[in-house]
N, C-alpha and C. Protein backbone atom coordinates (compact mmCIF):
# COMPACT_ATOMS: atom_id res chain seq x y z
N UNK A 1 251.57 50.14 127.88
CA UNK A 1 250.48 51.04 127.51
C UNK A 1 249.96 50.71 126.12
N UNK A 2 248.84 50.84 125.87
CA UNK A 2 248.03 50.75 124.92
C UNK A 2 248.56 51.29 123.27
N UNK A 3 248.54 52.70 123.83
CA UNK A 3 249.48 53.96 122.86
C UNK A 3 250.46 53.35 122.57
N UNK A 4 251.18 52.83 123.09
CA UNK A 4 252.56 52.38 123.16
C UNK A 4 252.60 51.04 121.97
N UNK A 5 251.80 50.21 122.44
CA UNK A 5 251.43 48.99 121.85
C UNK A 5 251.35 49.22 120.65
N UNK A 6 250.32 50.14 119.95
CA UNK A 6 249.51 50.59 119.30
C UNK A 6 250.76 51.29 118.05
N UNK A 7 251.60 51.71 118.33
CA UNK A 7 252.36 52.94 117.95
C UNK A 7 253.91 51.31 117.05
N UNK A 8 253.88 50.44 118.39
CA UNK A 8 254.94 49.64 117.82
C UNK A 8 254.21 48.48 116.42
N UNK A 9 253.44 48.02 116.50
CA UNK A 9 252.15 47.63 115.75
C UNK A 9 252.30 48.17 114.20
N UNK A 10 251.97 49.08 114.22
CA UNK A 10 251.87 49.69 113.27
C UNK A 10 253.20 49.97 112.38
N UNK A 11 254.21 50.36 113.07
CA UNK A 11 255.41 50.71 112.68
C UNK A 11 256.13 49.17 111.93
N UNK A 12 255.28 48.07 112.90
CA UNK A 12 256.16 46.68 112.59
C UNK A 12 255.45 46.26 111.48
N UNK A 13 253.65 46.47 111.04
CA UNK A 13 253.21 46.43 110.29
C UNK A 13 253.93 47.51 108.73
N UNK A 14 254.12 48.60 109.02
CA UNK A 14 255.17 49.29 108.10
C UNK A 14 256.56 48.65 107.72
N UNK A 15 257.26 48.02 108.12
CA UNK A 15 258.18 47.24 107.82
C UNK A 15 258.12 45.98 106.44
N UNK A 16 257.02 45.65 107.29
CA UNK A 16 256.20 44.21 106.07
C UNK A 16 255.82 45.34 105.39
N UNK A 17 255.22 45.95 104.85
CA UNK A 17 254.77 47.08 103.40
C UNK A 17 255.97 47.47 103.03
N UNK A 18 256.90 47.94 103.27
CA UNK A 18 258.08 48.26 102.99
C UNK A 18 258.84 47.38 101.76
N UNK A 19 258.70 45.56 102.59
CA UNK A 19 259.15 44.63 102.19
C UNK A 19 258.39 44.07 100.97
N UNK A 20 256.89 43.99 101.01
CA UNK A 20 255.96 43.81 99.91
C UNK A 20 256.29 44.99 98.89
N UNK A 21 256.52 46.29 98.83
CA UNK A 21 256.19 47.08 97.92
C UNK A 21 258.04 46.71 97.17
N UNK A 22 259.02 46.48 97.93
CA UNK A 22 260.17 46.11 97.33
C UNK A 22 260.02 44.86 96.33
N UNK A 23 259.18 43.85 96.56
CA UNK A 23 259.17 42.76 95.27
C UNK A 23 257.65 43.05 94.96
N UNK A 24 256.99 44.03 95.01
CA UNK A 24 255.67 43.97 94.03
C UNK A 24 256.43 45.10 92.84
N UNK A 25 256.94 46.18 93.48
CA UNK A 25 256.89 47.39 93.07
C UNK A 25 257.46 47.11 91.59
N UNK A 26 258.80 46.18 91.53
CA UNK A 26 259.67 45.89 90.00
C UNK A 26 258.55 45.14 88.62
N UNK A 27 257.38 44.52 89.36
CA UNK A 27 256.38 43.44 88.29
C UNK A 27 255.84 44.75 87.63
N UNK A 28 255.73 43.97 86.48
CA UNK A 28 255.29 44.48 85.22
C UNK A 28 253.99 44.53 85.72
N UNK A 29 253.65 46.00 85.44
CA UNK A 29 251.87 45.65 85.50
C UNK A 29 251.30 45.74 87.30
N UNK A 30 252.21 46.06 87.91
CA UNK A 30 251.30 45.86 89.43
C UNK A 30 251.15 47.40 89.89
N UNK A 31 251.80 48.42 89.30
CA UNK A 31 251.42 49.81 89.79
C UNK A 31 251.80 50.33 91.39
N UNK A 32 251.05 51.20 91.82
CA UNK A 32 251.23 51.48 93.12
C UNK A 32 251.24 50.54 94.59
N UNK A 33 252.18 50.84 95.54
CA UNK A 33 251.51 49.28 96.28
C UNK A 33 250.95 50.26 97.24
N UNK A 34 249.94 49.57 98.25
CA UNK A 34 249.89 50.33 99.93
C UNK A 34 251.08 50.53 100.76
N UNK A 35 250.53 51.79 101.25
CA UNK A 35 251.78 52.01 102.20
C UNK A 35 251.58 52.32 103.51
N UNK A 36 251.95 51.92 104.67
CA UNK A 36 251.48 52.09 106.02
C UNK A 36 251.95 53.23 106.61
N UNK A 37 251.46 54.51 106.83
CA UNK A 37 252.56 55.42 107.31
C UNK A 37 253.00 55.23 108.14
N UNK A 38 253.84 55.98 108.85
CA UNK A 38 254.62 56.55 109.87
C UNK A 38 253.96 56.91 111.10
N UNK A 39 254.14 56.09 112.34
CA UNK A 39 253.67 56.83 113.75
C UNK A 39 254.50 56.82 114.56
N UNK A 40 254.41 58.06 114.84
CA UNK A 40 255.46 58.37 116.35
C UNK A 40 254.99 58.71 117.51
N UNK A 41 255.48 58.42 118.21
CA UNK A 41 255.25 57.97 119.68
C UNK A 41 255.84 58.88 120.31
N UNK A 42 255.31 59.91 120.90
CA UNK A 42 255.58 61.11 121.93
C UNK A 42 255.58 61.18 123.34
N UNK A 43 256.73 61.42 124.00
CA UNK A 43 256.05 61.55 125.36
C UNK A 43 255.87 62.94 126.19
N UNK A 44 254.97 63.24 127.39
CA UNK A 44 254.65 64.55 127.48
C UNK A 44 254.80 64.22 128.90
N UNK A 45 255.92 64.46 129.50
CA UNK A 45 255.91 64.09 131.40
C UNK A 45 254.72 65.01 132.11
N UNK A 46 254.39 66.42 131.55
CA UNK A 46 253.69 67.30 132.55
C UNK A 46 252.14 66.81 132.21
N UNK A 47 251.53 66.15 130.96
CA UNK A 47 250.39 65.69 130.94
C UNK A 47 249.61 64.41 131.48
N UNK A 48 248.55 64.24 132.06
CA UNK A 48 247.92 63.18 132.23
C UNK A 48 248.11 62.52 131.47
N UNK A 49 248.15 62.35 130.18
CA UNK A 49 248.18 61.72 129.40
C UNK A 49 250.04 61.40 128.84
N UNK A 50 250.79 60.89 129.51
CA UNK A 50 252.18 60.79 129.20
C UNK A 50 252.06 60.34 127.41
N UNK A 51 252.16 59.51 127.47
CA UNK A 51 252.18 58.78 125.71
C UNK A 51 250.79 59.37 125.15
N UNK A 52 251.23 59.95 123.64
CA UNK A 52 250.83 60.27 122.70
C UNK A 52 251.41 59.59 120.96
N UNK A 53 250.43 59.91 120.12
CA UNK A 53 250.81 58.85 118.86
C UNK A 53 250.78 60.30 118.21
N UNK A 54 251.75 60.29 117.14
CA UNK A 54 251.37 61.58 116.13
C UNK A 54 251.77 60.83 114.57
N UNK A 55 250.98 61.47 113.97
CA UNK A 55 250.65 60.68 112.25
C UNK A 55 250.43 61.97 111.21
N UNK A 56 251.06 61.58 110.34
CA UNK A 56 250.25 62.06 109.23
C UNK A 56 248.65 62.32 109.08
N UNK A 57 248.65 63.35 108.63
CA UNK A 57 246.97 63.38 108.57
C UNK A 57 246.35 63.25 107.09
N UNK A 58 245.24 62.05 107.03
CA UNK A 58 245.24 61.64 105.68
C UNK A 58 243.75 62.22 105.35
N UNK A 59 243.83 63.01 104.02
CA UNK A 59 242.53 63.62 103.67
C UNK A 59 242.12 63.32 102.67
N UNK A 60 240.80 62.83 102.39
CA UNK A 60 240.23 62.27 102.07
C UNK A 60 239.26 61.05 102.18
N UNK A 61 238.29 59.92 101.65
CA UNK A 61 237.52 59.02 102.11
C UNK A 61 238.14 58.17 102.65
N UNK A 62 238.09 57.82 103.71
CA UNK A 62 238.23 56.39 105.18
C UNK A 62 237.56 55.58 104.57
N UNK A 63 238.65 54.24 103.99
CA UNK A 63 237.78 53.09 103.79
C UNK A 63 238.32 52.23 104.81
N UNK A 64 237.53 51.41 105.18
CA UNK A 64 238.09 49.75 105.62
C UNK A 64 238.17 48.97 104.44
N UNK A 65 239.49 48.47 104.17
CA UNK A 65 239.86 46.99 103.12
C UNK A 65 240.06 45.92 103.25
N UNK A 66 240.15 45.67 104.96
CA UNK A 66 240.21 44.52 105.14
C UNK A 66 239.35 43.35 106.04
N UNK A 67 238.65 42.35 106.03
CA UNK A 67 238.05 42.10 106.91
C UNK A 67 238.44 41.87 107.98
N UNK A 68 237.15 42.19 108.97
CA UNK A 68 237.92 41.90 110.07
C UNK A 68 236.99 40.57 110.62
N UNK A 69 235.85 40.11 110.50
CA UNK A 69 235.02 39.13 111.08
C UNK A 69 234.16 38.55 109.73
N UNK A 70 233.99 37.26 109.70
CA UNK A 70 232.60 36.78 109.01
C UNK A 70 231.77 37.87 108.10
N UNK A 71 231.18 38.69 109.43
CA UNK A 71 229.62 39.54 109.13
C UNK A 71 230.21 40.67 108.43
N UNK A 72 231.41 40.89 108.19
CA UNK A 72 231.35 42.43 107.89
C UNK A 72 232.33 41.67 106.33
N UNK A 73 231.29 41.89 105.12
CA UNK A 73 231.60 42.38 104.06
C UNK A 73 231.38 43.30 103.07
N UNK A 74 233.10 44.02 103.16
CA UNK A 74 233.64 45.19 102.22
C UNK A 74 233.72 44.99 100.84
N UNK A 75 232.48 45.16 100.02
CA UNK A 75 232.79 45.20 98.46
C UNK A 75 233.91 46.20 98.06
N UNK A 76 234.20 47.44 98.55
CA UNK A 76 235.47 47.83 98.41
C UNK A 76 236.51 47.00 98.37
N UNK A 77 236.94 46.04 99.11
CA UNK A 77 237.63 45.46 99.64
C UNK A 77 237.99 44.89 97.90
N UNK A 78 237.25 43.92 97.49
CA UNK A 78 237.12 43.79 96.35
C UNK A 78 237.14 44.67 94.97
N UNK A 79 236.35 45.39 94.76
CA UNK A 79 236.50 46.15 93.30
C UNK A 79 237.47 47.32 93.52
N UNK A 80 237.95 47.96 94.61
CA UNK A 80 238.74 48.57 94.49
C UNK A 80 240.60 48.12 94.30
N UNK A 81 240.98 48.99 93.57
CA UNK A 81 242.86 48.25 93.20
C UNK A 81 243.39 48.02 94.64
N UNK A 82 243.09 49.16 95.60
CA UNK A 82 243.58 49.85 96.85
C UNK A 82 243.31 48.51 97.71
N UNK A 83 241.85 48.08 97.74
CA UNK A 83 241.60 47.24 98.45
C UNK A 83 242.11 46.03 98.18
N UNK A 84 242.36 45.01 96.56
CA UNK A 84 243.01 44.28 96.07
C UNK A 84 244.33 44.08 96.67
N UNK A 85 245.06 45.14 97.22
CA UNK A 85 246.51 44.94 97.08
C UNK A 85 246.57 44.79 98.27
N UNK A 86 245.83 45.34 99.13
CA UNK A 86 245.50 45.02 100.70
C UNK A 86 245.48 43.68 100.60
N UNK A 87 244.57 42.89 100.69
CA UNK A 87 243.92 41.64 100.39
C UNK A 87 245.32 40.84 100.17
N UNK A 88 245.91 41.22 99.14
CA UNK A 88 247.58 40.45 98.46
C UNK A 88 248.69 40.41 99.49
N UNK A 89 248.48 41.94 100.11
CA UNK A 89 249.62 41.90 101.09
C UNK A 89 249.57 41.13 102.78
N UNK A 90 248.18 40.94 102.41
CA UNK A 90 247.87 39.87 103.57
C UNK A 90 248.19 38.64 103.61
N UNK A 91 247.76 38.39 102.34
CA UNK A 91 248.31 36.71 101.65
C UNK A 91 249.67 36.82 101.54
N UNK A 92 250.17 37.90 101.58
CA UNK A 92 252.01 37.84 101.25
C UNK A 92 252.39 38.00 102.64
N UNK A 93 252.14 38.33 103.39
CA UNK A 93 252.56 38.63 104.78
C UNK A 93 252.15 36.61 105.61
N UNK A 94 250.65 36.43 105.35
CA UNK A 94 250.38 35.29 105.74
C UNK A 94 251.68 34.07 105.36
N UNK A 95 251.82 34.50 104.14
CA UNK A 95 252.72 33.05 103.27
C UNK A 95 254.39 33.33 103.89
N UNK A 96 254.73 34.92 103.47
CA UNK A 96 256.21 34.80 104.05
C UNK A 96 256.56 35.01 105.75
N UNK A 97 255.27 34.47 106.15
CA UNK A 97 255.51 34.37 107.89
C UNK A 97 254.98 32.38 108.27
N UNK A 98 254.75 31.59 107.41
CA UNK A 98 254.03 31.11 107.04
C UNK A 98 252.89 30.59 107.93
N UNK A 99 251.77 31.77 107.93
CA UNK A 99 250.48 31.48 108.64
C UNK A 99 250.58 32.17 109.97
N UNK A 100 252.18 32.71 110.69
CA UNK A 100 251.97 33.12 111.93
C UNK A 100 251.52 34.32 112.02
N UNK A 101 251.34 35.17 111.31
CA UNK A 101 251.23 36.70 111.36
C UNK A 101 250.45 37.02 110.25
N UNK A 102 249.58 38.28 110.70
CA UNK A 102 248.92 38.39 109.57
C UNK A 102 248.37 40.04 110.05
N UNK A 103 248.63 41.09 109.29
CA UNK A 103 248.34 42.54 109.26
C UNK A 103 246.63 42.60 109.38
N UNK A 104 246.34 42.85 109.91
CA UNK A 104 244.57 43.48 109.86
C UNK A 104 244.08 44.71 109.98
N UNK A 105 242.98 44.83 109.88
CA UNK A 105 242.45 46.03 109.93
C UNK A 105 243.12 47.10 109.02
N UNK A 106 243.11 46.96 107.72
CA UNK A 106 243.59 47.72 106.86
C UNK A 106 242.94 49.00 106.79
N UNK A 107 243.31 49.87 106.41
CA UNK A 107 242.36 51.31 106.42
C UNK A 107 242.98 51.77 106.03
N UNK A 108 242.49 53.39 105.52
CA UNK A 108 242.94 54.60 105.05
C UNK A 108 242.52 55.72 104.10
N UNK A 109 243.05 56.27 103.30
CA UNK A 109 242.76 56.30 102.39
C UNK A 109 243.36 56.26 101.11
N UNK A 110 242.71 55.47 99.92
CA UNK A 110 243.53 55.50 99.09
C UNK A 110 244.58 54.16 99.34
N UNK A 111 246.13 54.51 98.64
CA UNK A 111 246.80 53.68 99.21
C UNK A 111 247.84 53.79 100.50
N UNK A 112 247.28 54.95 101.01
CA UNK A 112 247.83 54.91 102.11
C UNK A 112 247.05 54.57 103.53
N UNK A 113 247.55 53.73 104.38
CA UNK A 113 247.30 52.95 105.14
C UNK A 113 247.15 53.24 106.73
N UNK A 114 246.70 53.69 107.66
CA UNK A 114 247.00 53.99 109.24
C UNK A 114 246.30 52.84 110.23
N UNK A 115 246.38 53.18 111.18
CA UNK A 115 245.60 52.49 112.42
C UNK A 115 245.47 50.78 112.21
N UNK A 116 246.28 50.36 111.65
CA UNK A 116 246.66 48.66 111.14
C UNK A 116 246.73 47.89 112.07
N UNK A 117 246.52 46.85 112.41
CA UNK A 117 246.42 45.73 113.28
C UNK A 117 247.30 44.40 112.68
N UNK A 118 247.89 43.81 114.10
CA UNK A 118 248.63 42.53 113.89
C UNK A 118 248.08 41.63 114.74
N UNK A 119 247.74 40.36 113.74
CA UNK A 119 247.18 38.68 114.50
C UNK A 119 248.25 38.01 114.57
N UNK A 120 249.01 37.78 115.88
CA UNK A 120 249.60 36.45 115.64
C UNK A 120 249.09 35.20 116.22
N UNK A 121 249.53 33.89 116.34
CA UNK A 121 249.30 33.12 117.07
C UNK A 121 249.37 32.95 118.10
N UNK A 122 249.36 32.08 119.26
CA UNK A 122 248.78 32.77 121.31
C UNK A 122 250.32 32.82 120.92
N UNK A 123 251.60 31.76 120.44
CA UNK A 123 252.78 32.54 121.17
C UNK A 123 253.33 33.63 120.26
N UNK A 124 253.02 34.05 119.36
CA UNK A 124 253.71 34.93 119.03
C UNK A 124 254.47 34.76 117.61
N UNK A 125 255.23 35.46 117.14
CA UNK A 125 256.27 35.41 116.13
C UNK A 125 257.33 35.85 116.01
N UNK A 126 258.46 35.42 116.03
CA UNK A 126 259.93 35.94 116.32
C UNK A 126 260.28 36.83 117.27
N UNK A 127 259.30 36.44 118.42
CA UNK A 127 259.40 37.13 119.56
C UNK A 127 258.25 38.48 119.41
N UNK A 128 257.77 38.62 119.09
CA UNK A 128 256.48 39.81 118.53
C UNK A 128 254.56 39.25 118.92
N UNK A 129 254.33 39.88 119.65
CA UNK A 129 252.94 39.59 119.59
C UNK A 129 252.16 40.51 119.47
N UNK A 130 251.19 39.78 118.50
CA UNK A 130 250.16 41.26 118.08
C UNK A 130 248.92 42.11 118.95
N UNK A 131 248.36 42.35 118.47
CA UNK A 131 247.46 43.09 119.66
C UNK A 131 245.77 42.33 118.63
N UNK A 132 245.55 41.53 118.01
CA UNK A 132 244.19 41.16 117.40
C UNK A 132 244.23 39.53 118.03
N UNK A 133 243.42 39.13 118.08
CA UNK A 133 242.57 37.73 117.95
C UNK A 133 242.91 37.32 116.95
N UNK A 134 243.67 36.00 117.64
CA UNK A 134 244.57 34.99 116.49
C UNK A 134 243.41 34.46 115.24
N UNK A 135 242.07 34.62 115.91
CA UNK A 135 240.85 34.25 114.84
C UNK A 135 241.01 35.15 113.90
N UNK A 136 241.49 35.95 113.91
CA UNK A 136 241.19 36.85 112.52
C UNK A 136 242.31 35.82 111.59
N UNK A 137 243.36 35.42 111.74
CA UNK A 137 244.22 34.21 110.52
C UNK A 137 243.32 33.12 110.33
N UNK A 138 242.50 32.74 111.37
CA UNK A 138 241.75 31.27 110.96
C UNK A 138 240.38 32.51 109.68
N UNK A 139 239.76 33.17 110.04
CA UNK A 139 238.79 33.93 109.39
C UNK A 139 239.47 34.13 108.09
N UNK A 140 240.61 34.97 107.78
CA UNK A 140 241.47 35.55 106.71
C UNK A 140 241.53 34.11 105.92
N UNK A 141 242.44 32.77 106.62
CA UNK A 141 242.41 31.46 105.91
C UNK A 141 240.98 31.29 104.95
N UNK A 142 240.35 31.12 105.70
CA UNK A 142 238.65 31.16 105.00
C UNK A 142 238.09 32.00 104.43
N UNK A 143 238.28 33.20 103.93
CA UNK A 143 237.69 33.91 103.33
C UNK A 143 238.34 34.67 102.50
N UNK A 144 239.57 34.77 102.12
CA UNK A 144 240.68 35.31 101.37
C UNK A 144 240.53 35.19 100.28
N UNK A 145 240.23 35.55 98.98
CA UNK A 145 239.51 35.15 97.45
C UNK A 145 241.09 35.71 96.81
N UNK A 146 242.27 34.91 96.45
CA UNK A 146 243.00 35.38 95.23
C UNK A 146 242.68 36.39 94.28
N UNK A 147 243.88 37.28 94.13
CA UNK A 147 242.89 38.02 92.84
C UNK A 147 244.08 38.45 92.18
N UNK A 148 244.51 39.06 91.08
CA UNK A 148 245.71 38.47 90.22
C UNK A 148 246.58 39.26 90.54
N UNK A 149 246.63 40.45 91.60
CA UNK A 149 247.66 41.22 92.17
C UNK A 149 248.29 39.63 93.32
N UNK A 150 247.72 38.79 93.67
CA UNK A 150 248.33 37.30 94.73
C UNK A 150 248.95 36.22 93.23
N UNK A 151 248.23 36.60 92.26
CA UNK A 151 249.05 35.58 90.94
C UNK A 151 250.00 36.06 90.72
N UNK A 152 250.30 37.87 90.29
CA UNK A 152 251.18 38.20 89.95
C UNK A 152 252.51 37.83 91.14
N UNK A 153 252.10 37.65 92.48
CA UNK A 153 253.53 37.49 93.14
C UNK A 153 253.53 36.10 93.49
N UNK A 154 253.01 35.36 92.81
CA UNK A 154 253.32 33.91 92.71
C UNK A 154 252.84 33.34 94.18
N UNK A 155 251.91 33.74 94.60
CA UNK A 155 251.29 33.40 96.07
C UNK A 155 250.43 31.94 96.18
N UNK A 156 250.32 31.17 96.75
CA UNK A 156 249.53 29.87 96.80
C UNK A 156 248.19 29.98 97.35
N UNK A 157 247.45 29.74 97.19
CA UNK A 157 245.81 29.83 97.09
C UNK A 157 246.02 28.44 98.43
N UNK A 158 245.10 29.61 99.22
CA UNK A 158 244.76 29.00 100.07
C UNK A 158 243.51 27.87 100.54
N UNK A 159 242.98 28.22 99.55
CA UNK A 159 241.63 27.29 99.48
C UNK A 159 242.32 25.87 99.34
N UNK A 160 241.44 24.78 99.54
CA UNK A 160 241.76 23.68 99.53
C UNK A 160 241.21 22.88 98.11
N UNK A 161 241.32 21.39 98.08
CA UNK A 161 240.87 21.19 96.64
C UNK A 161 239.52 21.17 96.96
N UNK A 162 239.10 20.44 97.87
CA UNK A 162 237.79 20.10 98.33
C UNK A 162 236.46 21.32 98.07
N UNK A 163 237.53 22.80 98.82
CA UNK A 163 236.64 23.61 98.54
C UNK A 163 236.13 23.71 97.27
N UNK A 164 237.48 23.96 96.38
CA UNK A 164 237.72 24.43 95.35
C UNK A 164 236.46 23.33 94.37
N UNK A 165 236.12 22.27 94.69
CA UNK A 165 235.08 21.69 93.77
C UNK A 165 233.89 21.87 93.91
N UNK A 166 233.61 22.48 95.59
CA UNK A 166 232.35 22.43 96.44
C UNK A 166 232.19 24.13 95.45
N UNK A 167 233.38 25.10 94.69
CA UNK A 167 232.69 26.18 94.78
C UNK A 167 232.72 25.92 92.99
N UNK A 168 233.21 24.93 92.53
CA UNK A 168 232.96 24.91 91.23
C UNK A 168 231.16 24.62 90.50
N UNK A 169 231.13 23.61 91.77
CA UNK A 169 229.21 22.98 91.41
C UNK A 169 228.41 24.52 91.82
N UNK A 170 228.89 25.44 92.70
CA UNK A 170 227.91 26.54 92.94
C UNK A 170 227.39 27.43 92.11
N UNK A 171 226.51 27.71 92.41
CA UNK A 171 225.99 28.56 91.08
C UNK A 171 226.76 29.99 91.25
N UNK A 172 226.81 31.11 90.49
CA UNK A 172 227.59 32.16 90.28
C UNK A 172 226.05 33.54 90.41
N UNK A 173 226.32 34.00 91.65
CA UNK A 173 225.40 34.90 92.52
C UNK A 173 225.93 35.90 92.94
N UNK A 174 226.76 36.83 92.15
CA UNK A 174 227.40 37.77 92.81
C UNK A 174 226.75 39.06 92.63
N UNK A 175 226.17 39.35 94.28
CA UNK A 175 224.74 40.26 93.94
C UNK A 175 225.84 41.26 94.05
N UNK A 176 226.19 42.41 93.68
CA UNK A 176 227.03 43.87 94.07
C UNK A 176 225.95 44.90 94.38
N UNK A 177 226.30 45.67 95.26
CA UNK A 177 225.36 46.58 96.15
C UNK A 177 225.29 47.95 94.51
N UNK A 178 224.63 48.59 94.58
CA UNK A 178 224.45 49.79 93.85
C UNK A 178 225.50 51.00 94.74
N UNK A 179 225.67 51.59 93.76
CA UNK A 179 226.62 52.77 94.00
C UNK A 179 226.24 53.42 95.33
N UNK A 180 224.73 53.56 95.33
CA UNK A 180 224.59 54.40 96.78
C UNK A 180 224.80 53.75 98.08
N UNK A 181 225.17 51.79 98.22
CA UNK A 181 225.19 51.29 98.89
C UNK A 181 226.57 51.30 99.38
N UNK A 182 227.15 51.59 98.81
CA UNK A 182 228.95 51.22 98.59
C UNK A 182 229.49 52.94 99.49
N UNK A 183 228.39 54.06 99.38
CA UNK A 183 228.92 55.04 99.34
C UNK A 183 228.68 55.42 101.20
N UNK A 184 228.08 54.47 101.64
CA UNK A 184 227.77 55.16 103.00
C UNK A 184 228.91 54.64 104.13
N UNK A 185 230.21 54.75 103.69
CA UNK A 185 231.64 54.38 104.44
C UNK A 185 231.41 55.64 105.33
N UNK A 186 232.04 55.43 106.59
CA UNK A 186 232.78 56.17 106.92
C UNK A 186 233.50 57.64 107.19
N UNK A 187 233.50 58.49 106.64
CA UNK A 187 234.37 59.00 106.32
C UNK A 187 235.67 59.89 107.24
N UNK A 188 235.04 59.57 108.57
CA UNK A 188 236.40 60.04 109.40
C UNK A 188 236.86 58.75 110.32
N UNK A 189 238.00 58.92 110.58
CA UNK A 189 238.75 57.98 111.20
C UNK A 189 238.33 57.37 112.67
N UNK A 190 237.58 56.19 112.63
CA UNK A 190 237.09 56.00 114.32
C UNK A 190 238.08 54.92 114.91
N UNK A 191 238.94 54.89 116.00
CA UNK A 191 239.29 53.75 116.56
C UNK A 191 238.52 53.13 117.14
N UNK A 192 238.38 52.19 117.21
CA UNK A 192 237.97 50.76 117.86
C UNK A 192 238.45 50.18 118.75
N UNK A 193 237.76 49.95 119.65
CA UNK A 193 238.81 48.93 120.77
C UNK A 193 239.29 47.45 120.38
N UNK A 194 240.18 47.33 120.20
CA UNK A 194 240.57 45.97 119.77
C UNK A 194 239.79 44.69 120.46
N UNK A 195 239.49 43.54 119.87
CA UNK A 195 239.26 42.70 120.58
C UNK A 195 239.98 42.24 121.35
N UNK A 196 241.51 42.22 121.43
CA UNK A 196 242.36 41.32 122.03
C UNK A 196 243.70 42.38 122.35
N UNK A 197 243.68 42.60 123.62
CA UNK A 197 245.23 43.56 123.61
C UNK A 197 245.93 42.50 124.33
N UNK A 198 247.25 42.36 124.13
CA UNK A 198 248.24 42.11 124.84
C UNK A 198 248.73 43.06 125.74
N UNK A 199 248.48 42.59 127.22
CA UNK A 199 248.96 43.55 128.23
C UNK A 199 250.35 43.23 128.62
N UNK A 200 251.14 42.10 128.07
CA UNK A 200 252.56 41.86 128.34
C UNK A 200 253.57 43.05 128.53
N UNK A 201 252.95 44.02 127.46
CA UNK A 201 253.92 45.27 127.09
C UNK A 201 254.13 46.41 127.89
């Protein structure tokens, strides 16, 4: 089941935050990390609906921090700390899985985290397969910008040299949207149908 899927996902995604906030949390200087809550998985025999998910309920602004495709860029993602550390724990999750796994669909609010998504590769990772399109690690590879919460944990830059000269000759164009552009998020929690479920489960 979906719920089901959905409920283990998340929880396995909470594990890796667990593990990131244990070697970010001691650095000088890195502050709060994200944290993925808690979902539990209910069952109800007399309802149509057997499986149910129950969560924390998080109040306040619904951002997305992480990308999920090409077309969709989150300047949050960027100027916010929240979104920064997202971004890091992707690159830390990418590097200490190396390249097979990778958390998506970051959300929440603040630094707390729900409805998270896992990319692995078609087979999987230590026996685990995620429920996203392995494209979101080739996308994440390509579009992942270091930012000094990935220096502070000694993370390797994924860019290549090649890029790295192709973006040195570029000129420096970083248009940022105005405040009222930044402000039209969201603000309640919508699921999405995943692109890619694994029906194995």
């Amino acid at each position: 089941s979906v719920v089901i899927q959905e409920c283990y996902v998340q929880n396995t995604a909470r594990e890796y935050a667990k593990l990131y906030a244990a070697e970010a949390e001691p650095l000088e200087g890195f502050g709060e990390v994200p944290e993925i809550i808690q979902i539990f998985l209910i069952h109800r025999p007399s309802n149509n609906i057997p499986y149910a998910t129950v969560e924390e309920e998080l109040v306040g602004e619904f951002v997305k921090y992480s990308v999920k495709d090409g077309k969709e860029v989150n300047f949050l993602r960027r100027d916010s700390e929240a979104g920064q550390k997202c971004c890091t724990f992707q690159h830390w999750v990418y590097e200490k899985t190396n390249g097979n796994l990778l958390v998506t669909d970051l959300q929440g609010v603040g630094m707390k985290l729900t409805d998270v998504g896992i990319a692995t590769l078609a087979k999987g990772y230590k026996g685990f397969k995620g429920n996203c399109s392995f494209s979101f690690i080739e996308q994440f590879r390509a579009l992942h910008q270091c930012n000094e919460y990935c220096e502070m944990l000694g993370l390797k830059s994924l860019r290549t040299t090649h890029q790295k000269q192709r973006k040195a000759t570029s000129t420096k164009s970083k248009n940022l949207p105005s405040s009222s552009t930044v402000k039209k998020m969201v603000l309640k929690k919508a699921r999405e149908p995943r692109d890619f479920i694994s029906s194995e489960h």
